[in-house]
Protein backbone atom coordinates (compact mmCIF):
# COMPACT_ATOMS: atom_id res chain seq x y z
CA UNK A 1 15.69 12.06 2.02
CA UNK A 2 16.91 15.45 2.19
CA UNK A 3 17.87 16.54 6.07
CA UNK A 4 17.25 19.66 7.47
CA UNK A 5 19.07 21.43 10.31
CA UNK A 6 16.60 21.81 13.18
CA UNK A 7 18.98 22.20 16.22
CA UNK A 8 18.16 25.24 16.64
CA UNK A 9 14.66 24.20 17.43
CA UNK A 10 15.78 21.88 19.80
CA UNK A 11 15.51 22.82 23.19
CA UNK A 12 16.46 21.49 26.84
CA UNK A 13 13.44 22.42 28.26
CA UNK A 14 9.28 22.12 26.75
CA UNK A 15 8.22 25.14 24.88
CA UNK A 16 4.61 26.75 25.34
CA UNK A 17 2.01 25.07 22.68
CA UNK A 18 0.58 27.93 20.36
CA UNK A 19 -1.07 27.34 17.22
CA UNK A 20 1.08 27.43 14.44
CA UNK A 21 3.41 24.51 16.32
CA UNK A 22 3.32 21.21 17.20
CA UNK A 23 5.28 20.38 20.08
CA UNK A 24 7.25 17.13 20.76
CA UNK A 25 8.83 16.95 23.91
CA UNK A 26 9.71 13.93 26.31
CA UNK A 27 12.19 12.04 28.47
CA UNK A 28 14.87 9.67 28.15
CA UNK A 29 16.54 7.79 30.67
CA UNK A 30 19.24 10.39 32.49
CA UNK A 31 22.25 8.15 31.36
CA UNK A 32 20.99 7.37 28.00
CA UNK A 33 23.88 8.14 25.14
CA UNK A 34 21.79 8.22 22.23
CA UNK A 35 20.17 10.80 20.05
CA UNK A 36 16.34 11.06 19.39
CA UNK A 37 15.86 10.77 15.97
CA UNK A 38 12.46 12.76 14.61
CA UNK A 39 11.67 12.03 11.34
CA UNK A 40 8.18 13.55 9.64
CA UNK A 41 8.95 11.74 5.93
CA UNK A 42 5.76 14.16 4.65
CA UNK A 43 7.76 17.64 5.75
CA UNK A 44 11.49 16.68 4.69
CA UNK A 45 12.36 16.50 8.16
CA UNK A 46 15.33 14.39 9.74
CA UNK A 47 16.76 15.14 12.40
CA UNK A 48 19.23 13.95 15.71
CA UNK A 49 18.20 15.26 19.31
CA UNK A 50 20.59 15.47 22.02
CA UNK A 51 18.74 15.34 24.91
CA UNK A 52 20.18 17.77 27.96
CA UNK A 53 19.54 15.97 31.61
CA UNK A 54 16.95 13.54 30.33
CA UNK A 55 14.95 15.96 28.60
CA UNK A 56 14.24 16.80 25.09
CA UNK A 57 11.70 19.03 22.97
CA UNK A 58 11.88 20.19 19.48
CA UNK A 59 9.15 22.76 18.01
CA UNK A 60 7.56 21.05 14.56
CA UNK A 61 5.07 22.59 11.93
CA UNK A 62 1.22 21.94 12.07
CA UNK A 63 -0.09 19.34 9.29
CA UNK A 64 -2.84 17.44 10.77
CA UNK A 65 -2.29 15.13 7.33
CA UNK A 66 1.19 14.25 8.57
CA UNK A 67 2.45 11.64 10.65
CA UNK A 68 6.12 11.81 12.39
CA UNK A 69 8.37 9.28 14.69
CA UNK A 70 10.69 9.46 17.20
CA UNK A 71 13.01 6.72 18.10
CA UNK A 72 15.41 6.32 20.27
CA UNK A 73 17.27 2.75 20.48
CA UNK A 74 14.56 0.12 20.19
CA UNK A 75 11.94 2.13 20.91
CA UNK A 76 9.94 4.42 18.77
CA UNK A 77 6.16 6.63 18.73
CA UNK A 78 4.14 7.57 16.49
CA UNK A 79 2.36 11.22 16.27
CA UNK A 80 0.12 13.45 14.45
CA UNK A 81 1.44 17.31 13.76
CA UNK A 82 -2.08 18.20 15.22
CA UNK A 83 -0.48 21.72 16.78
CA UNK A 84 -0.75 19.94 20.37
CA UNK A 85 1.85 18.99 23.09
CA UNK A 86 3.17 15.93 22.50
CA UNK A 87 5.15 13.79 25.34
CA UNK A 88 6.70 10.37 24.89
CA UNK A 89 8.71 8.96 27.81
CA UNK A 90 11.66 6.95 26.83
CA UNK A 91 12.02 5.14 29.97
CA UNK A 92 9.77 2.56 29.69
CA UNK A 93 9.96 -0.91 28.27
CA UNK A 94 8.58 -2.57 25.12
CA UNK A 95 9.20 -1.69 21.19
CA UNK A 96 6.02 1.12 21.41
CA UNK A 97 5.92 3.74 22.98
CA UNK A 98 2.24 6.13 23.34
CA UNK A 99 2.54 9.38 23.80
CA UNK A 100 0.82 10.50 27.08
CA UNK A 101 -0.71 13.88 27.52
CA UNK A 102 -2.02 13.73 24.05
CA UNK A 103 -5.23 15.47 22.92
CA UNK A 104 -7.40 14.90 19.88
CA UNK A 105 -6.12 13.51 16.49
CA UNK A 106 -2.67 12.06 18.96
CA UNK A 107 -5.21 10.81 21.49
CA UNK A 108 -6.90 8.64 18.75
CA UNK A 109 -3.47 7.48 16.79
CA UNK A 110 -3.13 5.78 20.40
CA UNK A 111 -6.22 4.44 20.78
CA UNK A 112 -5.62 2.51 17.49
CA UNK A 113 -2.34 1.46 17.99
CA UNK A 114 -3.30 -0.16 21.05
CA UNK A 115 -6.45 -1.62 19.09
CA UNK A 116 -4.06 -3.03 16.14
CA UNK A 117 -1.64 -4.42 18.58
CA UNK A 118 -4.37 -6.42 20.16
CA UNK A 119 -6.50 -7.18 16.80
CA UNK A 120 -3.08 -8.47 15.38
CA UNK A 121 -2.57 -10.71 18.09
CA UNK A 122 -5.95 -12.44 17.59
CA UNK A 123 -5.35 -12.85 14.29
CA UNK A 124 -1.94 -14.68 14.26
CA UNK A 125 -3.80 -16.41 16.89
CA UNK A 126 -6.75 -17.99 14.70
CA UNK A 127 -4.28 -18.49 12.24
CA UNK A 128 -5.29 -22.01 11.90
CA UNK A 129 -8.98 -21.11 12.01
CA UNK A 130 -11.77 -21.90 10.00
CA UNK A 131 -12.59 -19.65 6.63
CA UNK A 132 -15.72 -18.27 8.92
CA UNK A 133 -13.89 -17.31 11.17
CA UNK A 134 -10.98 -15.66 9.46
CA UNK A 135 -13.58 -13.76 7.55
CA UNK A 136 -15.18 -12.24 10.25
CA UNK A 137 -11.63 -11.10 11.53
CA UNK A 138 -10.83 -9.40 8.16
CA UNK A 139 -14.44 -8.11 8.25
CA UNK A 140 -13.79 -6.74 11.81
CA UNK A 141 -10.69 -4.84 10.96
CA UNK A 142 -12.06 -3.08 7.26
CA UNK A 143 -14.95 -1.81 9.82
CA UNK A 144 -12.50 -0.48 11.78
CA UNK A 145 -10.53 0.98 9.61
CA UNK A 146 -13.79 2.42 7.20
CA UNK A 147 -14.22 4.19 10.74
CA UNK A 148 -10.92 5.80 10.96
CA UNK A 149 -11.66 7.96 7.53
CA UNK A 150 -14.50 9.41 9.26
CA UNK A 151 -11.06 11.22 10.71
CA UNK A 152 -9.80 14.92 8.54
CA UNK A 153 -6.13 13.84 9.94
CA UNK A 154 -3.56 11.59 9.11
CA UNK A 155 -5.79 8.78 11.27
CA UNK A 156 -8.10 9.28 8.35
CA UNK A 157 -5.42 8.53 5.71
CA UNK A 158 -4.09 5.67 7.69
CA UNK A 159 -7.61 4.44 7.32
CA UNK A 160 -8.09 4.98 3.76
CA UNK A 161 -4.41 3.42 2.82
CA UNK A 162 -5.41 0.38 4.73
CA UNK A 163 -8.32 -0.24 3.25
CA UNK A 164 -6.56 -0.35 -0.19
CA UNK A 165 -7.03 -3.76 -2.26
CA UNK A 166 -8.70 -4.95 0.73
CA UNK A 167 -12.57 -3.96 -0.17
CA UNK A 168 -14.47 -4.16 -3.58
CA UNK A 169 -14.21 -1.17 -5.60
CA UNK A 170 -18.22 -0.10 -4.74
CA UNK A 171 -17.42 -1.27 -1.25
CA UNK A 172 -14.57 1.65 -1.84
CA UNK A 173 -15.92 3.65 -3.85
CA UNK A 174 -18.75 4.06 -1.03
CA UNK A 175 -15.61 4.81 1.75
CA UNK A 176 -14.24 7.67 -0.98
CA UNK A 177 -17.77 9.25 -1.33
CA UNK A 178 -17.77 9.87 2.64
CA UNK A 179 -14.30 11.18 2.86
CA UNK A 180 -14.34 14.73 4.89
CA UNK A 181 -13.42 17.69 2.43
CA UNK A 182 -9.80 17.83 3.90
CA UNK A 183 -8.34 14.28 3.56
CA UNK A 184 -10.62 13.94 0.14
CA UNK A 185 -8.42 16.53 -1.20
CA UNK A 186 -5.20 15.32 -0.66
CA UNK A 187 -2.77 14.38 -2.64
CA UNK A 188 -2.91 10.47 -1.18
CA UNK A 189 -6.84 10.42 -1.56
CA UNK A 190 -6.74 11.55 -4.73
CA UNK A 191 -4.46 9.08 -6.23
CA UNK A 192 -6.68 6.33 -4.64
CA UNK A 193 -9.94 7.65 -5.69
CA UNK A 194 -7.68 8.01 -9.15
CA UNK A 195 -7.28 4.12 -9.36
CA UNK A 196 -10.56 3.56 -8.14
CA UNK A 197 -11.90 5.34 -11.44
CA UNK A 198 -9.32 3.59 -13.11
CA UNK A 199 -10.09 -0.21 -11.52
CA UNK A 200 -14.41 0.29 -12.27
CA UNK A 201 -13.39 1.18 -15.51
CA UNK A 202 -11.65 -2.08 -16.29
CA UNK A 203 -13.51 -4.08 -14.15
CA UNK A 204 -15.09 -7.44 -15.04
CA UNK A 205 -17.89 -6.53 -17.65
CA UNK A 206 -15.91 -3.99 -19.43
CA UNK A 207 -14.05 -3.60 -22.98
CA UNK A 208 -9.96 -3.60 -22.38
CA UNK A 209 -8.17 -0.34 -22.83
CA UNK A 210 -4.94 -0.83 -24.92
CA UNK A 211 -1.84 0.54 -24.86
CA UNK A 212 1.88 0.35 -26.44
CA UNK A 213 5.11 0.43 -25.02
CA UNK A 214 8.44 0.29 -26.77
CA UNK A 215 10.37 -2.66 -26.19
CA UNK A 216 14.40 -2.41 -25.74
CA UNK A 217 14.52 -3.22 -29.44
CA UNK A 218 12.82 -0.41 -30.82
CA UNK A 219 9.74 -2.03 -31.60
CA UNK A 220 6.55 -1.23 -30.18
CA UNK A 221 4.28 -3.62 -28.86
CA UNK A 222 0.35 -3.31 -27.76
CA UNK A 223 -2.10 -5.13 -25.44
CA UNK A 224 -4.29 -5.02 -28.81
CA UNK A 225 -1.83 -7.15 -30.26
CA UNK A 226 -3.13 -9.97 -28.40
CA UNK A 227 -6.39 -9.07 -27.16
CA UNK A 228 -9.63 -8.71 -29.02
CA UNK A 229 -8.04 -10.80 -31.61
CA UNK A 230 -10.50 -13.84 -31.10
CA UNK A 231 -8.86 -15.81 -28.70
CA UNK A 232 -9.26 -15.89 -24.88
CA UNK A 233 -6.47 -13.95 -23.24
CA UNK A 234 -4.75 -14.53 -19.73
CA UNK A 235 -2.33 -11.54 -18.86
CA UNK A 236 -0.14 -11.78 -16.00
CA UNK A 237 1.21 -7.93 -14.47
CA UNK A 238 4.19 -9.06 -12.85
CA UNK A 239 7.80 -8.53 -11.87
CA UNK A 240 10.96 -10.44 -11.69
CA UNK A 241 11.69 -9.13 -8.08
CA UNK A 242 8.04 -10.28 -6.99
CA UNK A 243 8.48 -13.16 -5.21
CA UNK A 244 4.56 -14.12 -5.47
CA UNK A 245 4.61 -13.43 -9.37
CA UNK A 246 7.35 -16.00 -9.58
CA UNK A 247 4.98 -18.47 -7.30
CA UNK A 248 2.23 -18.15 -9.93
CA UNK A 249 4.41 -18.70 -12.87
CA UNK A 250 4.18 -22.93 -12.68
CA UNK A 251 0.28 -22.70 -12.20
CA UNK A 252 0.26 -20.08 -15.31
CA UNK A 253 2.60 -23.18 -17.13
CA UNK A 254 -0.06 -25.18 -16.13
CA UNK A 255 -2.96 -23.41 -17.61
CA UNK A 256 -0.80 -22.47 -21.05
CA UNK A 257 0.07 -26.44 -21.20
CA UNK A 258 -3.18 -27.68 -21.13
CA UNK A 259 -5.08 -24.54 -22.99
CA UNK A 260 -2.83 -22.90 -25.51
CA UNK A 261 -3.76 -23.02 -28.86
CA UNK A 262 -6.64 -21.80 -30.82
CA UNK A 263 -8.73 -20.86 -28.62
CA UNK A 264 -6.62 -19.17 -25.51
CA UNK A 265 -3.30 -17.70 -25.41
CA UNK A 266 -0.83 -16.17 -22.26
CA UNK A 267 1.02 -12.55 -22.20
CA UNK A 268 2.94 -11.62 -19.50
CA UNK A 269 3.42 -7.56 -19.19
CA UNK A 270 6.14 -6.97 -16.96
CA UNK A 271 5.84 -3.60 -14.48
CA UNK A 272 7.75 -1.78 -11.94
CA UNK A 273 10.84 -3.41 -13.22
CA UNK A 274 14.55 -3.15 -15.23
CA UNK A 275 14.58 -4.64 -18.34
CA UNK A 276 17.37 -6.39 -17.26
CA UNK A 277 16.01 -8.14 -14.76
CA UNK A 278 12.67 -8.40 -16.52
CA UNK A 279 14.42 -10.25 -18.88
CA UNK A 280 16.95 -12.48 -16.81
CA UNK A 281 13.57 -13.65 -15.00
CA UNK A 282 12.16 -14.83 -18.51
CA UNK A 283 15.47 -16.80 -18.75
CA UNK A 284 15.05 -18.24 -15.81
CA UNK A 285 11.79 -19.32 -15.71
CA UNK A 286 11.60 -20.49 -19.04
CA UNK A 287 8.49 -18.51 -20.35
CA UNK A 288 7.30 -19.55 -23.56
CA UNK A 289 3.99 -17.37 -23.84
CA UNK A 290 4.31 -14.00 -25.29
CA UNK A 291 6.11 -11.04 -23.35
CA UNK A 292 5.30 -7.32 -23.43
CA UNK A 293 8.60 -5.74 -21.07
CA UNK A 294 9.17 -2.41 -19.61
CA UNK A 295 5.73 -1.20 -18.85
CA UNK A 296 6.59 0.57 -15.61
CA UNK A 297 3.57 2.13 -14.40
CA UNK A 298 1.51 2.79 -17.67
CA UNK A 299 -0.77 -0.48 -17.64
CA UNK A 300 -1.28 -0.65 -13.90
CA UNK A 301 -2.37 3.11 -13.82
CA UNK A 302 -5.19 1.79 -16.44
CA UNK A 303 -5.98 -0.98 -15.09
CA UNK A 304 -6.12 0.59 -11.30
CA UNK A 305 -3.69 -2.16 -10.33
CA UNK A 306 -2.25 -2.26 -6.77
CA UNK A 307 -0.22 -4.80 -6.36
CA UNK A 308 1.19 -7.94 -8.09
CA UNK A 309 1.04 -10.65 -9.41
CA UNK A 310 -2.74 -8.92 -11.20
CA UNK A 311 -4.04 -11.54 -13.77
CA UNK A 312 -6.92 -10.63 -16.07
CA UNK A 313 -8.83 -13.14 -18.22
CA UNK A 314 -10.42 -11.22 -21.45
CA UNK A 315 -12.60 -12.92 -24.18
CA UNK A 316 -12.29 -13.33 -27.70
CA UNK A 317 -13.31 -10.05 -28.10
CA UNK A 318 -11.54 -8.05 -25.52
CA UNK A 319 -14.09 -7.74 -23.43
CA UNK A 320 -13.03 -8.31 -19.61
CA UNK A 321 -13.99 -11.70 -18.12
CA UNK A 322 -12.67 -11.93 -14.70
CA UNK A 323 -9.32 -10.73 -12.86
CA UNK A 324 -8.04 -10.28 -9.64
CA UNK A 325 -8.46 -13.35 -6.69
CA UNK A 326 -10.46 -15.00 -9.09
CA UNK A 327 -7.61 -16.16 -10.94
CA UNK A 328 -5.40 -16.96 -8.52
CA UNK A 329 -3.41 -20.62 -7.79
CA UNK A 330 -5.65 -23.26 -7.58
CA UNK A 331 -8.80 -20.90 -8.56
CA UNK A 332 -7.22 -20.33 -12.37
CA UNK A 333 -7.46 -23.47 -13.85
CA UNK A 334 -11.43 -24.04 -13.35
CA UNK A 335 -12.05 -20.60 -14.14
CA UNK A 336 -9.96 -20.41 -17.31
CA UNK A 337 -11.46 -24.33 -18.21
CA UNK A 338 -15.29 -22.18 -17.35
CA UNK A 339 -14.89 -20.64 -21.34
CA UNK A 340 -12.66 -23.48 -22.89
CA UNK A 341 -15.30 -26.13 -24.58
């Protein structure tokens, strides 16, 4: 990350709020040696505070779709560049710490901290619940956060991102449709709502989308290589640094052992990865089902994929049967045996 020189925004004392600024200002405990570090990832800044008899305060833009940090030692908080006064005492104990004085889009960042730290709690907590229960938990926190992209900040993408892989896509695609005009147009929402469009049109029901990579070899191999070719196709997205790919690999052996043949085949299409290790992991496992390596991004941007292991079942004819949860651990083998007669 590239670090800019802000010292001279750095001052002993707090500065007067005015529009174009966000202020961050707070205390530390008087014989404290360490520096505040202020990082806002979104605005390239990075920077050390030396805080002059307990006090600091640094001037920082306005971006009311940023988020920033400060932490010193152990302890760190969380703000929005709303263009308000922001104070965080130091002295306190525990990992968190809220900023007080805060006002608007900083006054609700704290409000759902505090609500996560509690929520979370209750969660680990009912860990050994019932599947009613633990249901109504998850369904208690997508509400929540479906609420939070009512917000045109940063609380608003924190609500969005959250929701990611966690909802069905017309559960999502109703969230993106009620996006205010500001966070709908960012960057962030847009590469969502991107692999939204991207996940309904490769969703269960639909025709596969091909595409060809060039393997290390010079050769160039295609999803319609294997697909549509009259057999039933499983395709595992993975990675060889995924540790829950590698977990699904014996129950994929399982499925290939008892299935392969005329009727249904495997192809793994490794993502994210180096070909190196891509193929060290092939090695390793000792994967004899057919391999499509060095994909990067490409098939997960068509196929609105969000995280891995993604398996998708597709039918003699290409058409897409199920993917997703469905297939996953125990659930694969019944609903692979569902088409095998």
């Amino acid at each position: 990350m590239k670090k800019l020189i802000l010292a001279a925004l750095a001052v002993a004392a707090a500065a007067a709020c005015t529009s174009n600024k966000t202020v961050l200002c707070g205390t530390v405990h008087a014989d404290s040696p360490e520096q505040v570090s202020v990082q806002v990832r979104g605005a390239g800044i990075d920077t050390l505070i030396t805080p002059a008899d307990g006090k600091f305060s640094i001037d920082l833009p306005v971006d009311v779709m940023e988020t920033g940090i400060a932490v010193l030692g152990g302890q760190y908080a969380q703000f929005i560049l709303d263009g308000t006064r922001i104070t965080v005492d130091f002295g306190g104990d525990g990992e968190w710490v809220k900023p007080t004085g805060a006002k608007g889009a900083n006054a609700a960042l704290s409000e759902m901290m505090e609500w996560n730290d509690a929520f979370m709690e209750r969660y680990y907590a009912a860990s050994d619940a019932g599947e009613e229960e633990q249901d109504a938990l998850m369904k208690e926190y997508t509400d929540k956060m479906k609420s939070l992209t009512k917000n045109d900040n940063a609380l608003g993408m924190i609500g969005l991102q959250s929701l990611v892989g966690m909802i069905e896509p017309a559960e999502m695609r109703e969230v993106v449709n009620g996006l205010p005009k500001g966070l709908k147009a960012t960057e962030e929402a847009q590469d969502i709502i991107a692999g939204l469009d991207s996940k309904e049109k490769t969703a269960p029901g639909q025709m596969f989308t091909d595409f060809a990579i060039t393997q290390p070899d010079g050769s160039v191999k295609k999803l319609s290589d294997y697909v549509g070719r009259g057999k039933y196709i499983l395709a595992d997205f993975w990675a060889s640094w995924c540790g829950p790919c590698r977990r699904e690999i014996p129950n994929i052996k399982n499925v290939y052992a008892k299935f392969h043949g005329e009727q249904f085949d495997v192809v793994s299409v490794a993502v994210w990865d180096k070909v190196e290790d891509t193929l060290r992991a092939i090695e390793e496992e000792g994967l004899p089902w057919n391999q499509i390596i060095d994909c990067q991004k490409v098939p997960t941007d068509i196929y609105g994929i969000e995280g891995i292991p993604e398996l998708i079942l597709f039918g003699p004819d290409g058409t897409i049967l199920k993917r997703g949860g469905e297939l996953r651990g125990e659930k694969m083998e019944p609903a692979i045996a569902e088409y095998i007669k």
